[in-house]
N, C-alpha and C. Protein backbone atom coordinates (compact mmCIF):
# COMPACT_ATOMS: atom_id res chain seq x y z
N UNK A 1 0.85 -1.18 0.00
CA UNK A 1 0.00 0.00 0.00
C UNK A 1 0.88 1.24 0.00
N UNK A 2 -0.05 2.76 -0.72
CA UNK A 2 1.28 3.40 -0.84
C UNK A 2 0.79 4.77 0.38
N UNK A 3 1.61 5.59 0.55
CA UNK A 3 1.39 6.59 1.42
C UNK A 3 0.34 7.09 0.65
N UNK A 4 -0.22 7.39 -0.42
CA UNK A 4 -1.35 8.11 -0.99
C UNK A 4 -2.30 7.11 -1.03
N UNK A 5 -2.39 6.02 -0.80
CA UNK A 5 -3.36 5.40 -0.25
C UNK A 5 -3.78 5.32 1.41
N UNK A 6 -2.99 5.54 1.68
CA UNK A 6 -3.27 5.57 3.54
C UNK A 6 -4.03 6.97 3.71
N UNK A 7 -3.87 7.93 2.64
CA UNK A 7 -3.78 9.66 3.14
C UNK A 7 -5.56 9.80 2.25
N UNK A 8 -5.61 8.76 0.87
CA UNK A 8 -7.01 8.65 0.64
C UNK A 8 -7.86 8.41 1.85
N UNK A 9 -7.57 6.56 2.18
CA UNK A 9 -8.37 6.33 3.52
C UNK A 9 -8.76 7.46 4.85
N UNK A 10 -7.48 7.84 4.87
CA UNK A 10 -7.74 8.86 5.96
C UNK A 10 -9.52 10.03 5.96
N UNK A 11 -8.83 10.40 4.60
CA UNK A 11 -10.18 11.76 4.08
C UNK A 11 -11.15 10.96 3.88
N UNK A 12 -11.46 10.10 3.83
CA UNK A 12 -12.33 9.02 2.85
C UNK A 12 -13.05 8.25 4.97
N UNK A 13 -12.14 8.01 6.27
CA UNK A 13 -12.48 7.93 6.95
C UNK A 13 -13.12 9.29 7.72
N UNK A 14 -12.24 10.33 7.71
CA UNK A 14 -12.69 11.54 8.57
C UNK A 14 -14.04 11.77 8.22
N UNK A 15 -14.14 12.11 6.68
CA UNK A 15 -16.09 12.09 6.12
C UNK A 15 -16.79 10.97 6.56
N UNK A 16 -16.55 10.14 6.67
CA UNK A 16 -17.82 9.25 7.39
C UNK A 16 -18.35 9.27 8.53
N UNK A 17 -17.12 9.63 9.09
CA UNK A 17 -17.23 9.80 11.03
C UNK A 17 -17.90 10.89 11.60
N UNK A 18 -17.89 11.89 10.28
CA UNK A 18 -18.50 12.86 10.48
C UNK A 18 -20.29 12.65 10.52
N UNK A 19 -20.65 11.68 10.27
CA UNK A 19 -21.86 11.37 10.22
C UNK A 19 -22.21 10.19 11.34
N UNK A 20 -21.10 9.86 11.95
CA UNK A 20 -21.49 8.91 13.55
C UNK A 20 -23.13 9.40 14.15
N UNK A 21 -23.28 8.78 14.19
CA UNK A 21 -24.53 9.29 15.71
C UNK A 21 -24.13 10.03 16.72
N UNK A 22 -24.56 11.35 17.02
CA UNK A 22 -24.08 12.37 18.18
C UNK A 22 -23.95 11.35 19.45
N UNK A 23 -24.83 10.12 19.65
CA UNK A 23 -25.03 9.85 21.24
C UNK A 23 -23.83 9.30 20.70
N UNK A 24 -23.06 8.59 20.25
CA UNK A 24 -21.49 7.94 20.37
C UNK A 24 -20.47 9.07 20.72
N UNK A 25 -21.00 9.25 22.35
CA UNK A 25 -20.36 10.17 22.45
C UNK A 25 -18.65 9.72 22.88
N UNK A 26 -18.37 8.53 22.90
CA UNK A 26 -17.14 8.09 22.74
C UNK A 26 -16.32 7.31 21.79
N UNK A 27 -17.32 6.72 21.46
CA UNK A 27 -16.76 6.02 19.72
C UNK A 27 -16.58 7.00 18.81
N UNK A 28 -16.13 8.58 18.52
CA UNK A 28 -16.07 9.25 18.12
C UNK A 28 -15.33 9.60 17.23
N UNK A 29 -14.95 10.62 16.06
CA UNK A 29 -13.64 11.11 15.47
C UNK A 29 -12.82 11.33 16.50
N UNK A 30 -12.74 11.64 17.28
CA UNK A 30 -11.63 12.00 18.36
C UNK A 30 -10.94 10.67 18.99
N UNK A 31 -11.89 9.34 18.98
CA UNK A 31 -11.24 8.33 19.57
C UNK A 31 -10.41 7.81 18.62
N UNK A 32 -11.35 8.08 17.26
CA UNK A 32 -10.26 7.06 15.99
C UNK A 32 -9.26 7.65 15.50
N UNK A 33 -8.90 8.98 16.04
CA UNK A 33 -7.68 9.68 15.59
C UNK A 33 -6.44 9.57 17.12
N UNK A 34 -6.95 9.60 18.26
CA UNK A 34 -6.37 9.01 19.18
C UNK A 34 -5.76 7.33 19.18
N UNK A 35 -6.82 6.58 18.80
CA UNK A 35 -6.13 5.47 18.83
C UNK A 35 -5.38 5.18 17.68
N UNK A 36 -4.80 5.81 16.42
CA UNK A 36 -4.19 5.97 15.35
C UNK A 36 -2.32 6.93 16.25
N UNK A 37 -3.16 8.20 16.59
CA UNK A 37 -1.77 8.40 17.25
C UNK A 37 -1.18 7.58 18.23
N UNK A 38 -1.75 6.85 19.54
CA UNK A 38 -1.49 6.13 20.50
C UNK A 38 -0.52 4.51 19.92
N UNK A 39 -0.87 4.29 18.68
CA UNK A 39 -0.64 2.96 17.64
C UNK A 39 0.95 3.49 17.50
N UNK A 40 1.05 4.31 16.58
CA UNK A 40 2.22 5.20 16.28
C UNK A 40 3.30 4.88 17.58
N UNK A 41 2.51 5.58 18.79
CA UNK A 41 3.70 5.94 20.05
C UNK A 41 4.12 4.45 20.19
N UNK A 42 3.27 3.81 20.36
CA UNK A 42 4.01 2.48 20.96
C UNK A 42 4.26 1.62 20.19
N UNK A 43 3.99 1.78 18.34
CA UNK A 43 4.86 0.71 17.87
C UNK A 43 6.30 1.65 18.13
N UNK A 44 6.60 2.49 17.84
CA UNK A 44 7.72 3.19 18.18
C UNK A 44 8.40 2.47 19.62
N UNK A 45 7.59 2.69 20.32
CA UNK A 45 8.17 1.98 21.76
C UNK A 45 8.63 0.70 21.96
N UNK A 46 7.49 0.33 21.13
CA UNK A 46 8.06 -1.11 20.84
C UNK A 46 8.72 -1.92 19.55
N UNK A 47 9.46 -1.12 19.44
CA UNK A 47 10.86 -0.99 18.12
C UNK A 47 10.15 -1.58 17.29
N UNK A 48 8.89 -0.89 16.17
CA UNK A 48 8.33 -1.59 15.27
C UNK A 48 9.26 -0.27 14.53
N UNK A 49 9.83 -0.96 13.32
CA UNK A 49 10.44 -0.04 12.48
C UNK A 49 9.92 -0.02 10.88
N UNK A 50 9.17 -1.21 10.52
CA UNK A 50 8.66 -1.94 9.04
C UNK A 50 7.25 -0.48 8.92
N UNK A 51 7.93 -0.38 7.99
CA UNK A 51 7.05 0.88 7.27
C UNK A 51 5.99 0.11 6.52
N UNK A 52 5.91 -1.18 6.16
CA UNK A 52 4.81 -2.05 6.06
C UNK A 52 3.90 -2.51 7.06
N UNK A 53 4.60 -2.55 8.10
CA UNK A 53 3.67 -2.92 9.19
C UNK A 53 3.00 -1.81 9.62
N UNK A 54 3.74 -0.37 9.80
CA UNK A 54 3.21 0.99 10.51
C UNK A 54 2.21 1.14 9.42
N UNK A 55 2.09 0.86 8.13
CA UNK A 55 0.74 1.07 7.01
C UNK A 55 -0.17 0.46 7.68
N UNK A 56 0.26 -0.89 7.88
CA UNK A 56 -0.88 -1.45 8.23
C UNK A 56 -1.34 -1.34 9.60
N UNK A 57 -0.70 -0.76 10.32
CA UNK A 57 -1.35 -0.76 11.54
C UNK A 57 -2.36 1.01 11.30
N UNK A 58 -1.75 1.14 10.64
CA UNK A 58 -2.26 2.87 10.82
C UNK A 58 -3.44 2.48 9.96
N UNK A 59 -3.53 1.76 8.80
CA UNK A 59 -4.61 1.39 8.10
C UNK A 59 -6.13 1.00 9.18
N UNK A 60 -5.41 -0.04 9.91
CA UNK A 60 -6.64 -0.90 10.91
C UNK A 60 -7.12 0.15 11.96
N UNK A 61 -6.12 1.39 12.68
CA UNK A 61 -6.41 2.21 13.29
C UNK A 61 -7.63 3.17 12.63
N UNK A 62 -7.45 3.29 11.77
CA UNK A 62 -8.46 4.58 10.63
C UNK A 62 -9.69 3.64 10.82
N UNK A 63 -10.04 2.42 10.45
CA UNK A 63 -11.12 1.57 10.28
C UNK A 63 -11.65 0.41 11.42
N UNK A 64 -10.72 0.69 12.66
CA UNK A 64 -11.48 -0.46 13.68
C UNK A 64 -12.67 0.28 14.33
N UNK A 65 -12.99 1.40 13.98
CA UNK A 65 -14.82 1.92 14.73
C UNK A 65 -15.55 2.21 13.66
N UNK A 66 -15.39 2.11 12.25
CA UNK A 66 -16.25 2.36 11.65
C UNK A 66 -17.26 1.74 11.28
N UNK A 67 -17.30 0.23 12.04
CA UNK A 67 -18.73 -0.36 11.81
C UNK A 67 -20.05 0.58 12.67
N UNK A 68 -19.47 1.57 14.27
CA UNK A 68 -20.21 2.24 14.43
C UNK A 68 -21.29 2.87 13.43
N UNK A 69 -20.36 3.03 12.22
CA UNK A 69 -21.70 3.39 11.07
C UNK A 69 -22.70 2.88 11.17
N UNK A 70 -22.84 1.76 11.10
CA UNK A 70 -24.20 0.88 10.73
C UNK A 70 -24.74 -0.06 12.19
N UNK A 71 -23.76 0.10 12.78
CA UNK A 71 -24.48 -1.63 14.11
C UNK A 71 -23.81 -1.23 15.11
N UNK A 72 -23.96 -1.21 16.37
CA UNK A 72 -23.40 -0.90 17.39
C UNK A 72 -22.80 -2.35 18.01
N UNK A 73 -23.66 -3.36 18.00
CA UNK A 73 -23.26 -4.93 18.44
C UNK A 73 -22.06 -5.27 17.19
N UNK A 74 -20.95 -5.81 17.34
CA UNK A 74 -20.04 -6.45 16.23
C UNK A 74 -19.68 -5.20 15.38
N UNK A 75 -19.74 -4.18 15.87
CA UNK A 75 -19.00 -3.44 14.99
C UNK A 75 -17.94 -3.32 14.06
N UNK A 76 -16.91 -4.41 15.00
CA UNK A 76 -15.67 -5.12 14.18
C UNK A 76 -15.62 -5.41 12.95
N UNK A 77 -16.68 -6.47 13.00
CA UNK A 77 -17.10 -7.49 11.52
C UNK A 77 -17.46 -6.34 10.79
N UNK A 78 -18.21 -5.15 11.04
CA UNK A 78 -19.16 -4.34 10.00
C UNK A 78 -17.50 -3.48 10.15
N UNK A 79 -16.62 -3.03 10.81
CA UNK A 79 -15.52 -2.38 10.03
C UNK A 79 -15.28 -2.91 8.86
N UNK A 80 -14.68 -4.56 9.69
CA UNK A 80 -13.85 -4.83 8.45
C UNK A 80 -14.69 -5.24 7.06
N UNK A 81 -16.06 -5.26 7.05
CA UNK A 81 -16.68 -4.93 5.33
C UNK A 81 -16.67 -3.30 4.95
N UNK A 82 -16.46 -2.33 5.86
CA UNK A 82 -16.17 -1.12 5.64
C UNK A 82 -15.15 -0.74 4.62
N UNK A 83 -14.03 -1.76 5.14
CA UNK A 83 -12.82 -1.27 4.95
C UNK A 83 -12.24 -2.17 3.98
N UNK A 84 -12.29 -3.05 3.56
CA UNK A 84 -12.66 -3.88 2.39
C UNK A 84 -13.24 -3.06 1.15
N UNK A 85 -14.17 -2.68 1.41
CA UNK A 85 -15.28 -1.94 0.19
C UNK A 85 -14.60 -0.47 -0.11
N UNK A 86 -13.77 -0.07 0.88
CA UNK A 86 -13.12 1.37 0.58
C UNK A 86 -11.70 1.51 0.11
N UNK A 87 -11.59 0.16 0.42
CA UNK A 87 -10.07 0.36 0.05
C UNK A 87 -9.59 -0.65 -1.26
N UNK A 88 -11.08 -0.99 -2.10
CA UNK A 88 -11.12 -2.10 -3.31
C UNK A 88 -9.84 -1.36 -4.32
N UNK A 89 -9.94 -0.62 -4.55
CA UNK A 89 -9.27 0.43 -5.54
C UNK A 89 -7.49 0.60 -5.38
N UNK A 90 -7.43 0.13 -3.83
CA UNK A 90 -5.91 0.45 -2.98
C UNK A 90 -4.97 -0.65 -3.60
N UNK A 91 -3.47 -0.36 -3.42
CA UNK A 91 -2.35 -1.43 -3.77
C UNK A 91 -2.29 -2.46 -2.48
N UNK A 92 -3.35 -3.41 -1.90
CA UNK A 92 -3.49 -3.47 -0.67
C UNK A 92 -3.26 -5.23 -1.36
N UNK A 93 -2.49 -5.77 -0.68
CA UNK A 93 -1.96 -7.70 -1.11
C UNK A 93 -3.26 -8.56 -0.11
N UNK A 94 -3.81 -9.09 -0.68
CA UNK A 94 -4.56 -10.38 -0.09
C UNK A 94 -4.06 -10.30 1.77
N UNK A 95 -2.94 -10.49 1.74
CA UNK A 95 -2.16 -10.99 3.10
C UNK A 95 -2.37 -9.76 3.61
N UNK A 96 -1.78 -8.60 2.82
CA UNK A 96 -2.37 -7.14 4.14
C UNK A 96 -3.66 -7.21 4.35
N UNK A 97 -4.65 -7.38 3.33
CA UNK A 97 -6.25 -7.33 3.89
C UNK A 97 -6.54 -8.41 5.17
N UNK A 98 -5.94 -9.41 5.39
CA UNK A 98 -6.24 -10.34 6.13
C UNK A 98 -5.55 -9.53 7.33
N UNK A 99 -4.44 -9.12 7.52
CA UNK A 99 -3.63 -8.52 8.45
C UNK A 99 -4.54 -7.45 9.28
N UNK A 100 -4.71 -6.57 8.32
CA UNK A 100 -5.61 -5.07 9.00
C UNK A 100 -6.63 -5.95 9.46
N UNK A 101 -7.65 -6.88 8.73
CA UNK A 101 -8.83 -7.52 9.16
C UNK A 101 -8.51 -7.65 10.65
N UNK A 102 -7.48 -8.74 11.09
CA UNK A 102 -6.84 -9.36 12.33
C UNK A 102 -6.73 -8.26 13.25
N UNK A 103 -6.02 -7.28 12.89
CA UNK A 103 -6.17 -5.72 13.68
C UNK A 103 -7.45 -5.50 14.00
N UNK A 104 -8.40 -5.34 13.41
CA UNK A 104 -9.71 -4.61 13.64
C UNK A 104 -10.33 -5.78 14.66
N UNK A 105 -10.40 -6.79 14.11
CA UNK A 105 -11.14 -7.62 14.90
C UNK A 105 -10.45 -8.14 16.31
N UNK A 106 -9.14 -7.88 16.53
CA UNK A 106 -8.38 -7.97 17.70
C UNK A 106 -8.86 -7.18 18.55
N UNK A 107 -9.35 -5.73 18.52
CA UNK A 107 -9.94 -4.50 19.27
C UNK A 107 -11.15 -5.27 20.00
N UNK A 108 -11.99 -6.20 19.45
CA UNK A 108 -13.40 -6.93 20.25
C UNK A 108 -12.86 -7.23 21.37
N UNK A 109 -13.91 -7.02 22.53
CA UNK A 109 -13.78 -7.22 24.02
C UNK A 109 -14.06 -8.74 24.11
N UNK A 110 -13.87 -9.59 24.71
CA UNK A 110 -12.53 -9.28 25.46
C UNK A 110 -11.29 -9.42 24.50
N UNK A 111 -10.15 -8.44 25.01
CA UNK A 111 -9.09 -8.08 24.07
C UNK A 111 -8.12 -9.72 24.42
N UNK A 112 -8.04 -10.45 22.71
CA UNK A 112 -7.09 -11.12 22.64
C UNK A 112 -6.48 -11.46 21.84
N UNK A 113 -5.31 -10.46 21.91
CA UNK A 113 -4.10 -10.03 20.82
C UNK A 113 -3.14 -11.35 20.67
N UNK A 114 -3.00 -11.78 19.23
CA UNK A 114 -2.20 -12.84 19.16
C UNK A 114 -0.75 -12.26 18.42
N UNK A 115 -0.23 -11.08 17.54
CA UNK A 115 0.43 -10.96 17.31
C UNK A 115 0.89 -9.50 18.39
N UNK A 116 2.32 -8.73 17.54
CA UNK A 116 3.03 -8.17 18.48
C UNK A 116 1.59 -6.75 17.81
N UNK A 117 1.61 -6.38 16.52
CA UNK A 117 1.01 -5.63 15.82
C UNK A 117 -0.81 -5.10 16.89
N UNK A 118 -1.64 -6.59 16.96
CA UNK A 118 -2.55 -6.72 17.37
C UNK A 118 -2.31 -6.26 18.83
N UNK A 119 -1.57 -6.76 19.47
CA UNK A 119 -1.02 -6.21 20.99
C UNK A 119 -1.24 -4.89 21.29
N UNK A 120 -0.59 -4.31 20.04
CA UNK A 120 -0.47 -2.53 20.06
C UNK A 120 -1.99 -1.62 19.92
N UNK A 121 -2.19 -2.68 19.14
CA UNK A 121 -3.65 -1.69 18.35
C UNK A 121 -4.28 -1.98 19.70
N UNK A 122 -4.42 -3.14 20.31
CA UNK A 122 -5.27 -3.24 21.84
C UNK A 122 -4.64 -2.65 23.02
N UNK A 123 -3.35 -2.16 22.70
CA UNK A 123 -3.15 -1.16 23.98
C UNK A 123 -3.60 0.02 24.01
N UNK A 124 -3.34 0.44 22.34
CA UNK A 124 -3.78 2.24 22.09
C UNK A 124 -5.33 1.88 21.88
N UNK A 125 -6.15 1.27 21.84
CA UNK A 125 -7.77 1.27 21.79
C UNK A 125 -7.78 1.74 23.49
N UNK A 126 -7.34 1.31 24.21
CA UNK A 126 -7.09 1.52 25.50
C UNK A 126 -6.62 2.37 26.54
N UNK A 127 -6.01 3.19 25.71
CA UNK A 127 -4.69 3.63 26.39
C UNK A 127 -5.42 4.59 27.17
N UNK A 128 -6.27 5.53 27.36
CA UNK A 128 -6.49 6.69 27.57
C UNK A 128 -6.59 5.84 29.46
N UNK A 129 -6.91 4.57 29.95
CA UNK A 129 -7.50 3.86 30.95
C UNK A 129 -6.63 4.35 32.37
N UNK A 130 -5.38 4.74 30.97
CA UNK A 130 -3.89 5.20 32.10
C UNK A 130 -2.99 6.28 32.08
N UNK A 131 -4.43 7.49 31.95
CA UNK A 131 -3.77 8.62 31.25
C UNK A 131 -4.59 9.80 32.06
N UNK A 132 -3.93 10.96 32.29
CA UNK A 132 -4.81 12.15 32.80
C UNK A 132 -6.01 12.57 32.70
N UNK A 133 -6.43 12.07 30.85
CA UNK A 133 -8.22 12.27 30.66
C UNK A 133 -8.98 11.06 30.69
N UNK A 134 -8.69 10.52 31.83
CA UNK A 134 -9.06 8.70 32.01
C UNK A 134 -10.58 9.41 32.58
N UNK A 135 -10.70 10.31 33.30
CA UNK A 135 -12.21 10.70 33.55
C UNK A 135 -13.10 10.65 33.02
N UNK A 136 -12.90 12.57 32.01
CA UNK A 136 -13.63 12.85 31.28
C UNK A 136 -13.91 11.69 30.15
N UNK A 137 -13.08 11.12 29.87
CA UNK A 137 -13.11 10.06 28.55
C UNK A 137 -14.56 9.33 28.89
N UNK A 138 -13.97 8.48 30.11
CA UNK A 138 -14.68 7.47 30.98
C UNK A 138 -15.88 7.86 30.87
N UNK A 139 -16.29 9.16 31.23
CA UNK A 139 -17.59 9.90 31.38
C UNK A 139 -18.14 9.85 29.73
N UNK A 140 -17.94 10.12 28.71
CA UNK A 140 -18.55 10.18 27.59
C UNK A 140 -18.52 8.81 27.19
N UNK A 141 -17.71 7.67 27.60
CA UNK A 141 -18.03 6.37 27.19
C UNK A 141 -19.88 5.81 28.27
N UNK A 142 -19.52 6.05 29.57
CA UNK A 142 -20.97 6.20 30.42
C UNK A 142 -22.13 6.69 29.39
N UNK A 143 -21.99 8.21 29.29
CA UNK A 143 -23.20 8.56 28.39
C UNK A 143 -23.35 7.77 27.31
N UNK A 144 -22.65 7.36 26.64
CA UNK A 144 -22.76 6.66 25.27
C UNK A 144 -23.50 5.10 25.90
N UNK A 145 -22.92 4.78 26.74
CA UNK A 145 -23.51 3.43 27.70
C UNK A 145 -24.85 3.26 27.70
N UNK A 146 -25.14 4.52 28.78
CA UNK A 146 -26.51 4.63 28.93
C UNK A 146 -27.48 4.99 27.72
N UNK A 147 -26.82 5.17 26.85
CA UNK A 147 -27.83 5.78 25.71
C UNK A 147 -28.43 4.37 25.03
N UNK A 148 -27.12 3.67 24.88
CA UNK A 148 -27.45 2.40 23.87
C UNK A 148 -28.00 1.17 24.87
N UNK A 149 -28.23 1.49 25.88
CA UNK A 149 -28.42 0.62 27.34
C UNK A 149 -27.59 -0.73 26.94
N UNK A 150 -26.31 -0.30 26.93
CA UNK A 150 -25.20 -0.97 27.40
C UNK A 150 -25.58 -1.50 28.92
N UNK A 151 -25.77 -0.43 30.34
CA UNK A 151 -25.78 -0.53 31.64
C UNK A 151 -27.05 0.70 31.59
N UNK A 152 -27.81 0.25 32.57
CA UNK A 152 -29.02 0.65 33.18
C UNK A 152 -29.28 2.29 33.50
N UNK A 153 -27.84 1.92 34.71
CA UNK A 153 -27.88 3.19 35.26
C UNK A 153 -26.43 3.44 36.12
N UNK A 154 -26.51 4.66 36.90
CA UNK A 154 -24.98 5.03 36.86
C UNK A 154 -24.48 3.78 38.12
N UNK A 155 -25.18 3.41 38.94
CA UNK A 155 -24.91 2.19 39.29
C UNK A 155 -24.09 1.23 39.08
N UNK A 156 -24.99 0.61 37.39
CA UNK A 156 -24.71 -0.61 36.84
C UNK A 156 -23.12 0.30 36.09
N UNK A 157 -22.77 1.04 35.77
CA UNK A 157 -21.41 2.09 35.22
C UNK A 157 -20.86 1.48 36.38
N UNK A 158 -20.81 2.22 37.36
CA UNK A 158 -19.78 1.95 38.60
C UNK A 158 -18.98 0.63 38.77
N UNK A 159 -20.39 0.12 38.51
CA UNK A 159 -19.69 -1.33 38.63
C UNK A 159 -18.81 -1.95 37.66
N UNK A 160 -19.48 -1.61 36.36
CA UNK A 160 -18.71 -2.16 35.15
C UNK A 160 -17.57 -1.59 35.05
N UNK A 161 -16.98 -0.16 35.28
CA UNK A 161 -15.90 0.32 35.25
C UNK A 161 -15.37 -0.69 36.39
N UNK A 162 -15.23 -0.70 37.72
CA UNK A 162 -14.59 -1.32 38.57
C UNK A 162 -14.37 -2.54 37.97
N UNK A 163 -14.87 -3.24 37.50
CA UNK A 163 -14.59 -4.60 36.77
C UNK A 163 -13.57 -4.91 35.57
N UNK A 164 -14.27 -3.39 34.88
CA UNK A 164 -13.33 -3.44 33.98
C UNK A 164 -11.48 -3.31 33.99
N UNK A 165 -11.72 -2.33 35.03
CA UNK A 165 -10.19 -1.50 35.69
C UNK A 165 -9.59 -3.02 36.29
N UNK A 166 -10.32 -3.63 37.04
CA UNK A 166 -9.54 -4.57 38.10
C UNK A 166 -9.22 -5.38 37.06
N UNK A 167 -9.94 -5.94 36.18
CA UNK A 167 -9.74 -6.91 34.85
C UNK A 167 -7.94 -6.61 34.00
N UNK A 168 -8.57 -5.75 33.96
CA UNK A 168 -7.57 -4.78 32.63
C UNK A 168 -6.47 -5.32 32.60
N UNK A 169 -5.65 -5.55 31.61
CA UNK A 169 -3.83 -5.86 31.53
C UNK A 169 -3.21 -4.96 30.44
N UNK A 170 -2.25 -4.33 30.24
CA UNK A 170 -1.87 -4.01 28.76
C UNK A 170 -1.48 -5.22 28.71
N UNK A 171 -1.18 -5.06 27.08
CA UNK A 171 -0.49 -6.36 26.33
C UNK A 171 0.32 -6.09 25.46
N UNK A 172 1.29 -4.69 25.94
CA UNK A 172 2.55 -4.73 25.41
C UNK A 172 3.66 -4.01 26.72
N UNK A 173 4.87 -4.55 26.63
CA UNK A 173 5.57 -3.88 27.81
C UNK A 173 5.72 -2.50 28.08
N UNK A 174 5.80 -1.94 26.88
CA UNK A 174 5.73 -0.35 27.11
C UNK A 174 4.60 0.20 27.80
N UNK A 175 3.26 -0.02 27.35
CA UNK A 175 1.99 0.21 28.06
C UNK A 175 1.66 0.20 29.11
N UNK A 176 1.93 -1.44 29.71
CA UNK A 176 2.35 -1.77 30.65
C UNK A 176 3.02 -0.64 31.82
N UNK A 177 3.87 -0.38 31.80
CA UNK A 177 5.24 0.32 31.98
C UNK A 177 4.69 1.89 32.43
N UNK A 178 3.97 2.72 31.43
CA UNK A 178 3.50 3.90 31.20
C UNK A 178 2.40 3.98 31.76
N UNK A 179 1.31 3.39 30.91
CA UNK A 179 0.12 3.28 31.88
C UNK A 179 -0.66 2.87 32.97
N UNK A 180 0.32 1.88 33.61
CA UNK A 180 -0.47 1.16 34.82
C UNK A 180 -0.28 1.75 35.88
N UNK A 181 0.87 2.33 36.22
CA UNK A 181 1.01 3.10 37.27
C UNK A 181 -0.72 3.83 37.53
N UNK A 182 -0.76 4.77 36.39
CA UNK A 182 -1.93 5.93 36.63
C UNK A 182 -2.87 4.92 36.77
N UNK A 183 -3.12 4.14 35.75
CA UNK A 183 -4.73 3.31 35.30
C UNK A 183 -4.75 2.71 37.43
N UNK A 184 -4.01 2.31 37.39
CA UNK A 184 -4.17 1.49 39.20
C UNK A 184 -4.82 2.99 40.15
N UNK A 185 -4.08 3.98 39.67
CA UNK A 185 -5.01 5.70 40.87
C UNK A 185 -6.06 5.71 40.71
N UNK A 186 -6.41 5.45 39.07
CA UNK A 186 -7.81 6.08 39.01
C UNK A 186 -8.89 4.36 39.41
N UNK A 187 -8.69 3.16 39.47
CA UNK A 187 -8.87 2.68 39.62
C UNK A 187 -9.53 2.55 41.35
N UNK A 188 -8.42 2.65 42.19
CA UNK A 188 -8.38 2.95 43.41
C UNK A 188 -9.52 4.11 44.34
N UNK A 189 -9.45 5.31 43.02
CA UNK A 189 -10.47 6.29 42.95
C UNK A 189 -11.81 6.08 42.88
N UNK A 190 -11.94 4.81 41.90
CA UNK A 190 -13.51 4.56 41.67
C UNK A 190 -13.87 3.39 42.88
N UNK A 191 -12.50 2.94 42.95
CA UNK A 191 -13.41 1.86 44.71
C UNK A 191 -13.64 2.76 45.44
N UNK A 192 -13.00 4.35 45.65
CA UNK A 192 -13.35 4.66 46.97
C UNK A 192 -14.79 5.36 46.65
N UNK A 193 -15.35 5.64 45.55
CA UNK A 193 -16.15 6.44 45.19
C UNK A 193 -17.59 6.22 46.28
């Protein structure tokens, strides 16, 4: 794939997102451009140097929420026909389509990353868990919760965050390393709540 294919996808993703549903108030343009930069930091961190692989990871980053378009359940599966259908036209090899596919669908809860690539994309889907705007974030994933009655009420939130936090692992060492420190405060924060 060539850099003017990644920079199509890009414009070709930003216009769609622009048409999300307002209540996704966390599946947003702001998350899919975060977890695209967050991808970046830590293949870096984690000495990914293959300018084939950073395509493709930056590829699966642009397209692991855009099944939000159409289905909120399996969104994954509805990316990856997203991203298939948009990128028919691209210099994209059989083996990369299967690759980005593996990316996108690695992001489904529960996260289980089998390569080093997939690892990354499930730390930066994540990352914010161990980061200064772990709140506010948290808070617009809630509203988005309650909208799609994900959880009931701020209750049934409380709880699922606590579950989620105590659950949680990164699954790359850098992440690990960076984010757990914080992700364990704010964690600690919501038991005492």
């Amino acid at each position: 794939m060539t850099e003017k294919d990644l920079q199509n996808a890009e414009v070709c993703v930003r216009g769609k997102l622009k048409n999300l549903d307002p209540s996704l108030t966390y599946h947003c343009l702001n998350h899919t451009f975060d977890v695209l930069h967050q991808c970046l930091r830590i293949a870096a961190a984690e000495g990914i140097t293959s300018e084939h692989d950073l395509k493709n990871l930056r590829m699966a980053a642009l397209y692991h929420d855009t099944g939000f378009l159409e289905t909120y359940k399996n969104h994954e599966r509805k990316g990856c026909e997203i991203f298939l259908q948009d990128t028919k036209g691209m210099h994209l090899s059989e083996e990369d389509n299967e690759i980005i596919q593996g990316l996108i669908m690695s992001t489904k809860l529960p996260q289980e990353p089998r390569t080093l690539l997939q690892r990354i994309i499930c730390d930066a889907d994540l990352d914010y868990l161990g980061r200064d705007d772990f709140f506010p974030i948290a808070d617009n994933l809630r509203k988005e919760f309650l909208h799609y009655n994900v959880v009931a009420n701020d209750e049934e939130w409380h709880q699922l965050q606590l579950n989620f936090l105590t659950n949680h692992s990164y699954h790359t060492a850098s992440s690990a390393k960076l984010r757990d420190p914080e992700k364990q405060k704010h964690l600690l924060k919501i038991m005492n709540a």
